[in-house]
N, C-alpha and C. Protein backbone atom coordinates (compact mmCIF):
# COMPACT_ATOMS: atom_id res chain seq x y z
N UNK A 1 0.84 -1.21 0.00
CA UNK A 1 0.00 0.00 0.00
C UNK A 1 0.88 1.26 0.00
N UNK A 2 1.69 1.06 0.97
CA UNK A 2 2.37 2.59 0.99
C UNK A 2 3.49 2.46 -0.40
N UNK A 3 4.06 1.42 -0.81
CA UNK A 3 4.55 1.57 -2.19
C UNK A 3 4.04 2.20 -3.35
N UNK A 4 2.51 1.85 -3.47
CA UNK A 4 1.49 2.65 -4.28
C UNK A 4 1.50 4.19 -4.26
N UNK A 5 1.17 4.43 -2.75
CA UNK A 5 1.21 5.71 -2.75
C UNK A 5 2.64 6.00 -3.22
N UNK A 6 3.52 6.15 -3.05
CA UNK A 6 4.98 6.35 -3.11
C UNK A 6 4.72 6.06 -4.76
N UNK A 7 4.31 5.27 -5.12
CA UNK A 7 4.03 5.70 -7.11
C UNK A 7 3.12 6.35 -7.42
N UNK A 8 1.94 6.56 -6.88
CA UNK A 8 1.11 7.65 -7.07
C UNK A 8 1.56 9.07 -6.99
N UNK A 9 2.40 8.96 -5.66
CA UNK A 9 2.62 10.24 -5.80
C UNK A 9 3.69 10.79 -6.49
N UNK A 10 4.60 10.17 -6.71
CA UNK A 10 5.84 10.59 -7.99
C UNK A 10 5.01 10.90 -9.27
N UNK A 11 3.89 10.05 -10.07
CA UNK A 11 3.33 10.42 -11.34
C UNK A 11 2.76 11.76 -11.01
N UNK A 12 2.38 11.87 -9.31
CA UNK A 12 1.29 13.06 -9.95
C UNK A 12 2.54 14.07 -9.67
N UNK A 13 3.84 14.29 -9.24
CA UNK A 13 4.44 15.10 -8.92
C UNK A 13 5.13 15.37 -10.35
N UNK A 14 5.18 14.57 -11.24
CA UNK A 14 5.86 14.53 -12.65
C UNK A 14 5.08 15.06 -13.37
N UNK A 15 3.77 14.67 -13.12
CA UNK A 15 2.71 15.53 -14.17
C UNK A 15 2.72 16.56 -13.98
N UNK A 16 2.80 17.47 -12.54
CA UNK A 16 2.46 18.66 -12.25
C UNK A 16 3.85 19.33 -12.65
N UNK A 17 4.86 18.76 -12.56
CA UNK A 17 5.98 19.39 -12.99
C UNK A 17 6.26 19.77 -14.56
N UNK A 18 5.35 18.93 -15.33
CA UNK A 18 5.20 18.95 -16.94
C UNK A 18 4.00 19.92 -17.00
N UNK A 19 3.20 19.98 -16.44
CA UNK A 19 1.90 21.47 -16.44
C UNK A 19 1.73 22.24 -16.11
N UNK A 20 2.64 22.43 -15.24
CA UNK A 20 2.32 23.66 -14.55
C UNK A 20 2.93 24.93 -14.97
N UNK A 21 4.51 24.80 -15.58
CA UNK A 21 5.06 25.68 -16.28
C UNK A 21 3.86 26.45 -17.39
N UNK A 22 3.22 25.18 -18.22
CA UNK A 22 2.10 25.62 -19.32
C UNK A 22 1.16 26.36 -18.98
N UNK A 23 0.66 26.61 -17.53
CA UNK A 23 -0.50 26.98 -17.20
C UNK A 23 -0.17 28.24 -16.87
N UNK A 24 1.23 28.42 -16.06
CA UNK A 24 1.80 30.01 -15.36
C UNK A 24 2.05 30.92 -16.39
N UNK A 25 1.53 32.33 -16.48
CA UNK A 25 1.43 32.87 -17.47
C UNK A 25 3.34 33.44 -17.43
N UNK A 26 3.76 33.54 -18.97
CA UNK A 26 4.61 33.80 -18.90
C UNK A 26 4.72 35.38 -19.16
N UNK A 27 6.11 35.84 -18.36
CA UNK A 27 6.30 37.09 -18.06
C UNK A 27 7.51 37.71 -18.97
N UNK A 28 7.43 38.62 -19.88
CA UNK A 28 8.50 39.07 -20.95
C UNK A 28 9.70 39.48 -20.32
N UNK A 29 10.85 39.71 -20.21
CA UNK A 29 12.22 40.45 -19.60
C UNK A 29 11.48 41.97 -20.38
N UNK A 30 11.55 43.25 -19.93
CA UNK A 30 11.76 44.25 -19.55
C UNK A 30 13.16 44.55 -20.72
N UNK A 31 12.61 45.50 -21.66
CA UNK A 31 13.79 46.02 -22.54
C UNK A 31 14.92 46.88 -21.97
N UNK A 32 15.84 46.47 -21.83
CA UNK A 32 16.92 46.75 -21.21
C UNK A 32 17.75 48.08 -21.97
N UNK A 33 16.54 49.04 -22.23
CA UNK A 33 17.27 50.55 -22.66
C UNK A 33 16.04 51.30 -22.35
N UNK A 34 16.53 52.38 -22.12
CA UNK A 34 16.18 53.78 -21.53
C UNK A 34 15.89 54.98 -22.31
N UNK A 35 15.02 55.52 -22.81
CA UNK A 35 14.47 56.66 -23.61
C UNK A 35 13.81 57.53 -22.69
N UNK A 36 14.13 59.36 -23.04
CA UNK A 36 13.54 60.30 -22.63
C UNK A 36 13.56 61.33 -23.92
N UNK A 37 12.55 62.11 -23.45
CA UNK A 37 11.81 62.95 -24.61
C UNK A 37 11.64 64.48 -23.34
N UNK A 38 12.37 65.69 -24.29
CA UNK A 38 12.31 66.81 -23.49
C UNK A 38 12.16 67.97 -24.81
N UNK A 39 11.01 69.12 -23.99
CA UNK A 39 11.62 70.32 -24.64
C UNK A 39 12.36 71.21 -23.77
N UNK A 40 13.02 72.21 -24.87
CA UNK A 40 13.81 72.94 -24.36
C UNK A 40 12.90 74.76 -24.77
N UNK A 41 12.91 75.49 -23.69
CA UNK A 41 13.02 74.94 -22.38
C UNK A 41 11.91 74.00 -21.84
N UNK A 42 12.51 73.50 -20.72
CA UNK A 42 11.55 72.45 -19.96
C UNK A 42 9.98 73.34 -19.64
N UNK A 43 8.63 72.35 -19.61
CA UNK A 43 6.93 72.83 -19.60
C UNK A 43 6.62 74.58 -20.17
N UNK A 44 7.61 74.48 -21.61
CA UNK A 44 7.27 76.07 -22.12
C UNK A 44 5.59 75.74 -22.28
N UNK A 45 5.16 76.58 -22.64
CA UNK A 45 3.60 76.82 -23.41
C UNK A 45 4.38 77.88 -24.65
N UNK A 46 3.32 77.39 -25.45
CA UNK A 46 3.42 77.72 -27.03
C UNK A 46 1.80 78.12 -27.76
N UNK A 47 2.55 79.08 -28.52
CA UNK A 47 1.38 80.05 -29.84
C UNK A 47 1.32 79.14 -31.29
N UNK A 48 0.20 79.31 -31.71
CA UNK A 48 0.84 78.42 -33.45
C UNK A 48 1.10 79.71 -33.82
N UNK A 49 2.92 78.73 -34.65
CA UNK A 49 3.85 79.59 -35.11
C UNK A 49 5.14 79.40 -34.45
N UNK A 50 4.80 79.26 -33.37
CA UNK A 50 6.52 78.90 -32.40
C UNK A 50 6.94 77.36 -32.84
N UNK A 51 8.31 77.60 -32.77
CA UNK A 51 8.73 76.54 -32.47
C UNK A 51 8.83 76.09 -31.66
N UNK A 52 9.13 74.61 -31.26
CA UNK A 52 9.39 73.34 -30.50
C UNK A 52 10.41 72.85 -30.44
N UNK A 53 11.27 72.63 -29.50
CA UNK A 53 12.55 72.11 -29.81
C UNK A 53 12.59 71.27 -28.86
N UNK A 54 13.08 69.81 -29.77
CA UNK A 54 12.69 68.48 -28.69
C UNK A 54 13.92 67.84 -28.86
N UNK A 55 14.42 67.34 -27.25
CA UNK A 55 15.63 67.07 -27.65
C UNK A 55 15.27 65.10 -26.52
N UNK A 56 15.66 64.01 -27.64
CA UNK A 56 15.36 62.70 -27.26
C UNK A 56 17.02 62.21 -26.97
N UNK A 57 16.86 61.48 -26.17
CA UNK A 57 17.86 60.53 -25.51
C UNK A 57 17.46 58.57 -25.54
N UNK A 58 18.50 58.08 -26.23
CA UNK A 58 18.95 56.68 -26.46
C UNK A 58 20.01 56.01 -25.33
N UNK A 59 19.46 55.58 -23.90
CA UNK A 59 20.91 54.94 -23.01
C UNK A 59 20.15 53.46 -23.32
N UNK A 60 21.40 53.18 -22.91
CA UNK A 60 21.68 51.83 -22.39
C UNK A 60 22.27 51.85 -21.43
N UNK A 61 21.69 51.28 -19.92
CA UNK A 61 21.55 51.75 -18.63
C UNK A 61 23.19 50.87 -18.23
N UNK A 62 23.58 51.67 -17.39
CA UNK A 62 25.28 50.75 -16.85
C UNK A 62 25.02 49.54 -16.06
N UNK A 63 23.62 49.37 -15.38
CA UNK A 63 23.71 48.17 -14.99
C UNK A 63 23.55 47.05 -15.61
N UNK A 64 22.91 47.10 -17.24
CA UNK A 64 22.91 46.77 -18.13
C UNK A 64 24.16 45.40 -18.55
N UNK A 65 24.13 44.19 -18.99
CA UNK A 65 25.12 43.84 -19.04
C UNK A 65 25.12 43.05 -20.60
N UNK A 66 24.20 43.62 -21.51
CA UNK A 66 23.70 43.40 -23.08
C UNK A 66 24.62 44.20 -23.44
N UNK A 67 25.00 44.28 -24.99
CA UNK A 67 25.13 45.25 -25.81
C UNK A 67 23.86 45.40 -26.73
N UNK A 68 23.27 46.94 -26.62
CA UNK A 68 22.26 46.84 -27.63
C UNK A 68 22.69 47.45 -28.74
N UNK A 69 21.96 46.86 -29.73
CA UNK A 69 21.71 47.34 -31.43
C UNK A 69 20.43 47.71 -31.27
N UNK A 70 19.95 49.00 -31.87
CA UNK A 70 18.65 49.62 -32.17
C UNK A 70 19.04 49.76 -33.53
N UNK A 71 18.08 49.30 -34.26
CA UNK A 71 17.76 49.43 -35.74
C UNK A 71 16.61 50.58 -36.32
N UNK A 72 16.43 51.16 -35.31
CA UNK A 72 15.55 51.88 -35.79
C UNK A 72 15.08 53.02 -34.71
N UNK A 73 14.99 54.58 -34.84
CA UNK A 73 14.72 54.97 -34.00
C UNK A 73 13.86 56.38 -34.83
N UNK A 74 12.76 56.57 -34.12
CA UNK A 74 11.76 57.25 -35.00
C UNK A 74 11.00 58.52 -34.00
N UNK A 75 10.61 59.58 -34.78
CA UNK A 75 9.88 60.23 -33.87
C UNK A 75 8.46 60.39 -35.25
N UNK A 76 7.11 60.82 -34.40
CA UNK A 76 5.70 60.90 -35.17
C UNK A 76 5.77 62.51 -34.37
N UNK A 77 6.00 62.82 -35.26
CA UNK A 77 5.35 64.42 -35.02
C UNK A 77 3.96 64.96 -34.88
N UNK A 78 3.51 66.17 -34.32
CA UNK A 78 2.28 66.85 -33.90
C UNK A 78 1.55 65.98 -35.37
N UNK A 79 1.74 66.80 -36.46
CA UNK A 79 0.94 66.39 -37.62
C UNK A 79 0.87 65.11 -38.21
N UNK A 80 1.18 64.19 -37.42
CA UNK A 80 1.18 62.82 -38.01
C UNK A 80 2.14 62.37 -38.64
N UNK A 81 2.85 63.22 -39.59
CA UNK A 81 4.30 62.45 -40.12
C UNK A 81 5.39 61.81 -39.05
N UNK A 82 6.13 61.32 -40.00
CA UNK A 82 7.18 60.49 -39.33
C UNK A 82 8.47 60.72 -39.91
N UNK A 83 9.34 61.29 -38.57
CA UNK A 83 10.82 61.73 -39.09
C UNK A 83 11.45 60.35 -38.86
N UNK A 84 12.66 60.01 -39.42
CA UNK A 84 13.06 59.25 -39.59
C UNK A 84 14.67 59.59 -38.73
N UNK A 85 15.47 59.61 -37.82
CA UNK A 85 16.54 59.68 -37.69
C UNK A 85 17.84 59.51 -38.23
N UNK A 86 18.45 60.23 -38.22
CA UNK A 86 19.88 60.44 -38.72
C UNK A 86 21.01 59.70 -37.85
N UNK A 87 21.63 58.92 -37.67
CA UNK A 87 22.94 58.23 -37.37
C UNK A 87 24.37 58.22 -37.73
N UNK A 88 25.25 59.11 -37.55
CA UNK A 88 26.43 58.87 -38.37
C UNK A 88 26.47 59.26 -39.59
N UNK A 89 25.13 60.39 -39.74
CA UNK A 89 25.05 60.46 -41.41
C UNK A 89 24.07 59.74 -42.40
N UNK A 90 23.79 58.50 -41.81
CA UNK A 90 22.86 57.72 -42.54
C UNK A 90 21.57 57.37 -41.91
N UNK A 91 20.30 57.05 -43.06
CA UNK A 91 19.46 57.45 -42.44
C UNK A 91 19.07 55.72 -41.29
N UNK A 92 18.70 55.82 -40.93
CA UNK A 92 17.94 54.52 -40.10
C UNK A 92 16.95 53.92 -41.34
N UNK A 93 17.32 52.28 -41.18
CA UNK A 93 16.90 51.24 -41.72
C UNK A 93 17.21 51.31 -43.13
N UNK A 94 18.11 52.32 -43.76
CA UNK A 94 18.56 52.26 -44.88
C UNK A 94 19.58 51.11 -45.33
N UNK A 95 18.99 49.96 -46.52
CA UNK A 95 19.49 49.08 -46.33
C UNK A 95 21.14 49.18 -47.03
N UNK A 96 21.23 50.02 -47.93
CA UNK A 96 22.06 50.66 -48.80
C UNK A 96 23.75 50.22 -47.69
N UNK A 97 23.30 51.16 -46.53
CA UNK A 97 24.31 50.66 -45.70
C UNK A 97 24.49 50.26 -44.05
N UNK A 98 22.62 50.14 -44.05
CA UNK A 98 22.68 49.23 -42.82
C UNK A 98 23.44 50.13 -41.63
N UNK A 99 23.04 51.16 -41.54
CA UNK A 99 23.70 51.16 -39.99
C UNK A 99 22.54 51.47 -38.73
N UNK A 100 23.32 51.43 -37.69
CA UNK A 100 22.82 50.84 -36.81
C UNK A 100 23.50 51.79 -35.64
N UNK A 101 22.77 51.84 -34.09
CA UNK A 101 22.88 52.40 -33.39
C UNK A 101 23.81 51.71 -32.53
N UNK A 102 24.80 51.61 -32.04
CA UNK A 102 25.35 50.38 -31.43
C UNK A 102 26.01 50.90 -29.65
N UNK A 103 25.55 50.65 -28.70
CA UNK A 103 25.49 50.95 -27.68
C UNK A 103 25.76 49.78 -26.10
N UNK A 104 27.25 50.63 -26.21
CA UNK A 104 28.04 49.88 -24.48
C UNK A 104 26.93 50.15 -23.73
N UNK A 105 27.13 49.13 -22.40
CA UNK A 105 26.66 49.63 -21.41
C UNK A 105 27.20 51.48 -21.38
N UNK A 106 25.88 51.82 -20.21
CA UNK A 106 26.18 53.23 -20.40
C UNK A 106 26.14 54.54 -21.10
N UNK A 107 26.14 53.72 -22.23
CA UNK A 107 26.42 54.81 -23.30
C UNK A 107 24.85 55.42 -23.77
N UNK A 108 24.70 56.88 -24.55
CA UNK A 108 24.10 57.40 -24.47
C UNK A 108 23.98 58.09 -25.53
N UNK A 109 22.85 58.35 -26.50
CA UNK A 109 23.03 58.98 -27.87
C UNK A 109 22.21 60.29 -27.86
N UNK A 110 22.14 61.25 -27.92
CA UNK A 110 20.90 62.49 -28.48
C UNK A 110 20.54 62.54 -29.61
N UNK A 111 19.40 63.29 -29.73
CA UNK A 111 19.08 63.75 -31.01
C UNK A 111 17.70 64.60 -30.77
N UNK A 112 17.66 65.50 -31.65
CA UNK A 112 17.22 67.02 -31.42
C UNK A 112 16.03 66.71 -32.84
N UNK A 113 14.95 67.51 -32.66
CA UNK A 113 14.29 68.17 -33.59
C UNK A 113 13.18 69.60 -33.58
N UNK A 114 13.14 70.53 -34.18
CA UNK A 114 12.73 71.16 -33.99
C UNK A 114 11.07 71.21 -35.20
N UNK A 115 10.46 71.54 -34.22
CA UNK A 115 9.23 71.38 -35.48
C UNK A 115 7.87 72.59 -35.04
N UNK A 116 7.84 73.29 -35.49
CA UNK A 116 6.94 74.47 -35.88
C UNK A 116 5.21 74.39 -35.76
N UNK A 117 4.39 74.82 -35.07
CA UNK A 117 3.64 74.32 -34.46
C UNK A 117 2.17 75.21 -36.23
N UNK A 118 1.54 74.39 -36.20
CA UNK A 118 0.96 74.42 -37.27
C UNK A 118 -0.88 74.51 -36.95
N UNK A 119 -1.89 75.45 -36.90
CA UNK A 119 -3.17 75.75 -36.58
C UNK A 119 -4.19 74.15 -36.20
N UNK A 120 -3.73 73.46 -38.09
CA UNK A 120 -4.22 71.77 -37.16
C UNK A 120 -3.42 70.94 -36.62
N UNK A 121 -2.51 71.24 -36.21
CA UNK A 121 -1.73 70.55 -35.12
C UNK A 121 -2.59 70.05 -33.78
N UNK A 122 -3.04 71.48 -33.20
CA UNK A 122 -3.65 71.48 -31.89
C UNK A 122 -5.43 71.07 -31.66
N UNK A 123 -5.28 70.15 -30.84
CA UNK A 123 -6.04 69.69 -30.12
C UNK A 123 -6.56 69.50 -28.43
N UNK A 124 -7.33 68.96 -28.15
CA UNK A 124 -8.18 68.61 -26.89
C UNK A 124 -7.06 67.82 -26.59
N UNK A 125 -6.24 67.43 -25.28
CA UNK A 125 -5.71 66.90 -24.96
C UNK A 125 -6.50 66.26 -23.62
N UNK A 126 -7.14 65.57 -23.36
CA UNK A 126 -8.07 65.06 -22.17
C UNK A 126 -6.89 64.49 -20.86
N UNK A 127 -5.67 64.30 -21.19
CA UNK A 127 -5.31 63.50 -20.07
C UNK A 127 -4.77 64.84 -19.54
N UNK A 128 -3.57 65.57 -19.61
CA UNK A 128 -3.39 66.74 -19.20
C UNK A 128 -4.80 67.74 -18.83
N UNK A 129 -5.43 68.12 -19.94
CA UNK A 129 -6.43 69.18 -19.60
C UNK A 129 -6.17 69.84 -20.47
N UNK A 130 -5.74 69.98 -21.45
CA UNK A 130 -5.64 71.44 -21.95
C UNK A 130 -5.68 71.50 -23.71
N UNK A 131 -5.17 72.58 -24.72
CA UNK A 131 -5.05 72.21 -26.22
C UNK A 131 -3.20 71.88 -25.99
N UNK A 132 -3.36 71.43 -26.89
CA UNK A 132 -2.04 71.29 -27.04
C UNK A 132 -1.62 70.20 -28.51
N UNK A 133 -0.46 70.16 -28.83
CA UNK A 133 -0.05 68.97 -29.33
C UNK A 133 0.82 67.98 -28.88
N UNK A 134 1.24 66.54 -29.37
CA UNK A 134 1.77 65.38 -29.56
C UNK A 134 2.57 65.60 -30.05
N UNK A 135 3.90 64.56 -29.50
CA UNK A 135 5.27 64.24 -29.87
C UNK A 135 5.19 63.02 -29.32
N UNK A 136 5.58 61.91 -30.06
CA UNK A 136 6.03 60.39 -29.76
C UNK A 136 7.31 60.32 -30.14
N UNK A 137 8.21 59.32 -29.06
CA UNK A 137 9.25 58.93 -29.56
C UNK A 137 9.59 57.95 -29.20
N UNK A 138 10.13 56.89 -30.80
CA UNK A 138 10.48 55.31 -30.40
C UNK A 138 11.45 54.47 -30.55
N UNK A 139 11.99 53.77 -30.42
CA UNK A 139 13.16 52.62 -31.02
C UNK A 139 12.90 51.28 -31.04
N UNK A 140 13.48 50.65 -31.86
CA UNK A 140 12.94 49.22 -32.22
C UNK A 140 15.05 48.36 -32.54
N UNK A 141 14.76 47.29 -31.69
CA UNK A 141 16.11 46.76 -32.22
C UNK A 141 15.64 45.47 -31.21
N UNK A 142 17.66 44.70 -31.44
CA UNK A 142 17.68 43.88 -30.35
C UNK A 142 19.15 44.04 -29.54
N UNK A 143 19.13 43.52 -28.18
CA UNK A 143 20.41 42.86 -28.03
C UNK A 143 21.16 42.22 -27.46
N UNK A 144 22.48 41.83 -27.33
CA UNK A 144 23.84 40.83 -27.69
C UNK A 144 22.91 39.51 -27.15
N UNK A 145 21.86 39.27 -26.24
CA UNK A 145 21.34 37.68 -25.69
C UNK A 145 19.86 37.67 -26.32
N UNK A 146 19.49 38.48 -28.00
CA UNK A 146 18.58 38.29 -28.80
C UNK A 146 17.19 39.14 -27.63
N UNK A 147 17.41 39.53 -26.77
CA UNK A 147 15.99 40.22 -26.00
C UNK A 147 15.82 41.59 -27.06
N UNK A 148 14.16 41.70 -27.72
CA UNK A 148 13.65 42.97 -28.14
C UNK A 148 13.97 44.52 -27.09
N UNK A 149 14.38 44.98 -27.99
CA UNK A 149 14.64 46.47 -27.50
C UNK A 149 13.52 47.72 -28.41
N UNK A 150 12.33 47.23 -27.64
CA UNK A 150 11.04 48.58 -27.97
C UNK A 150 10.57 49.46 -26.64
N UNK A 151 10.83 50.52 -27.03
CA UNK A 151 10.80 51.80 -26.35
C UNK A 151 10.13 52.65 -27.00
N UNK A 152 9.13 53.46 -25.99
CA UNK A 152 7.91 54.75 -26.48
C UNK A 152 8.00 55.57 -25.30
N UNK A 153 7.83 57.03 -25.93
CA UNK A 153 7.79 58.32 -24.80
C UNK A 153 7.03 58.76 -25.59
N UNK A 154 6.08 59.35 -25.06
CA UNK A 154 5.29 60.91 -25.16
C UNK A 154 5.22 62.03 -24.66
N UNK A 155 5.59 63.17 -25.86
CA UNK A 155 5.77 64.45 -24.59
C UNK A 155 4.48 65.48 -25.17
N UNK A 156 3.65 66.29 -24.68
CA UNK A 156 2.28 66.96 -24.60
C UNK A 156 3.01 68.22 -24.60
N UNK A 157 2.68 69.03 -25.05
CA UNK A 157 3.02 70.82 -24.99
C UNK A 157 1.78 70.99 -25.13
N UNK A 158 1.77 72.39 -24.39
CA UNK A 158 0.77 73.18 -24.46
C UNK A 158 0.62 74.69 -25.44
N UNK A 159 -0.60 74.57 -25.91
CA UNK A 159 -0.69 75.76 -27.50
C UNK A 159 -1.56 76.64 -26.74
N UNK A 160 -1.54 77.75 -26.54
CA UNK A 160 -2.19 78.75 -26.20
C UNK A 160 -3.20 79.96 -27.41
N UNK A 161 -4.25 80.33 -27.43
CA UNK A 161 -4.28 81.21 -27.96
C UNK A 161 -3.66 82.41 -27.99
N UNK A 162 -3.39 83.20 -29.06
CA UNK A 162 -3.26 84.61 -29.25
C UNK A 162 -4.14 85.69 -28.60
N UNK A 163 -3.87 86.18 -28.23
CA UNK A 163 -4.67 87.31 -27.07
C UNK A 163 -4.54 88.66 -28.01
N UNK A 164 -6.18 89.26 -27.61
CA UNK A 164 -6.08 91.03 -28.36
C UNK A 164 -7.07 91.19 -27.43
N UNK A 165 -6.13 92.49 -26.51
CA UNK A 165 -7.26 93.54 -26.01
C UNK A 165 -7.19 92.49 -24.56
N UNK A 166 -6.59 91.32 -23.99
CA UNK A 166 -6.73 90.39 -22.97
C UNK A 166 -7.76 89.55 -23.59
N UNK A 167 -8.74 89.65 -24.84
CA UNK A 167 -9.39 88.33 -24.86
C UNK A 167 -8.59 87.00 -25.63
N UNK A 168 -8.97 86.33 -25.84
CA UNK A 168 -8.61 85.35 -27.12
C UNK A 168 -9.10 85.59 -28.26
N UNK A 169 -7.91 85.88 -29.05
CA UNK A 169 -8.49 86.13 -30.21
C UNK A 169 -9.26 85.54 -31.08
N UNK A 170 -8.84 84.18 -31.47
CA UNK A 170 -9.57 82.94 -32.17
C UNK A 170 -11.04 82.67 -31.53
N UNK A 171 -10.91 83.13 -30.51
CA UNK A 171 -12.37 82.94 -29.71
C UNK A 171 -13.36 83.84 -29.68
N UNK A 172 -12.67 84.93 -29.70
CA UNK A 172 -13.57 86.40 -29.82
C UNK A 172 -13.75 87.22 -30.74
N UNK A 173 -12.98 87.13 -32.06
CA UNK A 173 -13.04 87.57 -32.66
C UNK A 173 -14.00 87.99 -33.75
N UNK A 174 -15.00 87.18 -33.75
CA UNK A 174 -16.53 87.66 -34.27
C UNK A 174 -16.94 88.77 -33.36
N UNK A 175 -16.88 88.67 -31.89
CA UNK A 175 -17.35 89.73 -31.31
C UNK A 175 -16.71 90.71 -30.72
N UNK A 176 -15.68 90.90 -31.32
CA UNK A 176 -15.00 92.66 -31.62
C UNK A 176 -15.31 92.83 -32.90
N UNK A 177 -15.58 92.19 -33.68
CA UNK A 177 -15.78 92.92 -35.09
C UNK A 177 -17.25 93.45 -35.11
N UNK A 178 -17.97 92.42 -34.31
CA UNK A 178 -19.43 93.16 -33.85
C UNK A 178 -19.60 94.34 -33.47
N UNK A 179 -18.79 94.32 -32.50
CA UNK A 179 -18.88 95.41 -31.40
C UNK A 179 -18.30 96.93 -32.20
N UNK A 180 -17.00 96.38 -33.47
CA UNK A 180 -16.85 97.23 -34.28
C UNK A 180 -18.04 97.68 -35.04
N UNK A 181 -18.35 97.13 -36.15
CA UNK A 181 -19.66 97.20 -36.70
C UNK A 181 -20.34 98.12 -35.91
N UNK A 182 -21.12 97.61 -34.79
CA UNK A 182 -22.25 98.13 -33.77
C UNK A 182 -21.67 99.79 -33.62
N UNK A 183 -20.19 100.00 -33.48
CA UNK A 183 -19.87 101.84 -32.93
C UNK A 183 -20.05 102.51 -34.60
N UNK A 184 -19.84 101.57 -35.71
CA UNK A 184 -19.60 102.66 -36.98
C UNK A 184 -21.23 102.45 -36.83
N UNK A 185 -22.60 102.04 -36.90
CA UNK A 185 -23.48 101.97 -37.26
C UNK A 185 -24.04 102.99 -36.30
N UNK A 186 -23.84 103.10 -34.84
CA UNK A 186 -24.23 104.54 -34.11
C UNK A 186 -23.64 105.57 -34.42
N UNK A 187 -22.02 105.71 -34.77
CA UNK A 187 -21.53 107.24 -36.04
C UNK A 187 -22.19 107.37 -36.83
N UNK A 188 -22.66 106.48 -38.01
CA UNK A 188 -23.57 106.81 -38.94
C UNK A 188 -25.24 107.42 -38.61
N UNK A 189 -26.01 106.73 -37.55
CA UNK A 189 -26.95 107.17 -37.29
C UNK A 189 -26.56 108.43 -37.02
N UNK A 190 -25.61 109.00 -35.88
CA UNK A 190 -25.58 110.22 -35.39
C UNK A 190 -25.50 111.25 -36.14
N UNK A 191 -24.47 110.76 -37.61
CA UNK A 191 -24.51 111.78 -38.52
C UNK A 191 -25.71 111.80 -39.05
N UNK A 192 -26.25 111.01 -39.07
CA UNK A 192 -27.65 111.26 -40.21
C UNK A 192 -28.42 112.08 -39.34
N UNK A 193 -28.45 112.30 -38.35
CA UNK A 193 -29.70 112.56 -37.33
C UNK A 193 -29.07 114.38 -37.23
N UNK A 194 -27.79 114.61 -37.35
CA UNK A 194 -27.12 115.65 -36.96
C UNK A 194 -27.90 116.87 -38.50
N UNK A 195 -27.63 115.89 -39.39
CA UNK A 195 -27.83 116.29 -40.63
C UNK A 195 -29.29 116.81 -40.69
N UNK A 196 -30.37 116.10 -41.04
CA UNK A 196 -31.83 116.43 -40.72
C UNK A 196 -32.04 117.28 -39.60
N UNK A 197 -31.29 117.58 -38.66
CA UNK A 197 -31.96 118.54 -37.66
C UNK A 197 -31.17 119.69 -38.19
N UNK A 198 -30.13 119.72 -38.75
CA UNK A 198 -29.83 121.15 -39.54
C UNK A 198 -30.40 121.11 -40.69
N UNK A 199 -30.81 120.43 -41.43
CA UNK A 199 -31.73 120.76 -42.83
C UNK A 199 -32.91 121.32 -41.68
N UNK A 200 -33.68 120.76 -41.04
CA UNK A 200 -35.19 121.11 -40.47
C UNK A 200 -34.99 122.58 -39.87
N UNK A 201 -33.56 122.89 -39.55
CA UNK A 201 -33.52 124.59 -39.07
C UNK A 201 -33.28 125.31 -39.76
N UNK A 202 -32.66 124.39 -40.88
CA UNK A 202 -32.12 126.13 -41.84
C UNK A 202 -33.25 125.96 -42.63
N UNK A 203 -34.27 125.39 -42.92
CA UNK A 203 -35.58 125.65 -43.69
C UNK A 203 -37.23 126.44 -42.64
């Protein structure tokens, strides 16, 4: 009897050791590089018409013990396009000559763009609160022990209206031109009225 058990329980300890891995959800390693996205200067607010000047960072952290290759590193601008990064001169994913971002522990790359803020640029931004536009920035590679290296930042600026007189202009501007209108249309009455009461005296 107790031999049985003693085989019962080895099969079921073998089975559970063959299923249970299958059942535990598996957990990805954590891309082992580091991206930040800044303007300069740091939380300006902006008019359409200003520029933006965004300056992104590529580490590969020192505790790091990979070498990464990024094959690709991209920013999506306010208007939806997509800049493509410059490396050494060449552009990213150009197969012509293949280069590549190649990064020690530690090490650390910049790269800058400046981009000009454009009327449909700006939108409702709901998570902040406010109008503003979008900047994404990403990289795609692998490295030296084959782990994916994908990285995303988003940075939000804020677009302000143009102000006349302390109102907003884009906002008010039907009603100063009203309000214009409305003073030439009481000059005109006044002259007309000025007029007829000197015709009615000098007759």
């Amino acid at each position: 009897m107790k031999r049985r058990m003693l085989y019962f329980a080895a099969a079921l300890a073998l089975v559970l050791a063959l299923t249970l891995p299958m059942a535990l959800p598996v957990t990805a390693k954590p891309s082992a590089i580091t991206i930040t996205k800044a303007t300069v200067p740091a939380n300006a607010e902006y008019y359409v018409g200003d520029t933006i000047q965004y300056v992104m960072t590529v580490t590969n952290p020192a505790n790091n013990t990979a070498i990464n290759t990024v094959d690709r590193i991209w920013d999506t601008l306010p208007d939806g396009s997509v800049f493509e990064f410059l490396y050494d001169g060449s552009p990213w994913g150009n197969a012509d000559n293949g280069k590549k971002l190649i990064q020690q522990p530690g090490e650390t790359a910049t790269f800058t763009y400046d981009y000009t803020i454009k009327a449909s640029d700006v939108k409702w931004l709901p998570g902040p609160g406010f109008d503003g536009v979008v900047n994404s920035f990403e990289t795609d590679g692998r490295d030296s022990v084959g782990d994916t290296l994908r990285a995303y930042v988003e940075r939000n600026s804020r677009v302000l209206q143009r102000t006349v007189g302390g109102e907003g202009f884009a906002g008010n501007k039907a009603a100063i031109l009203a309000r214009w209108i409305a003073l030439a249309g009481l000059l005109v009455g006044g002259v007309a009225m000025l007029r007829r009461r000197s015709a009615a005296e000098m007759s």
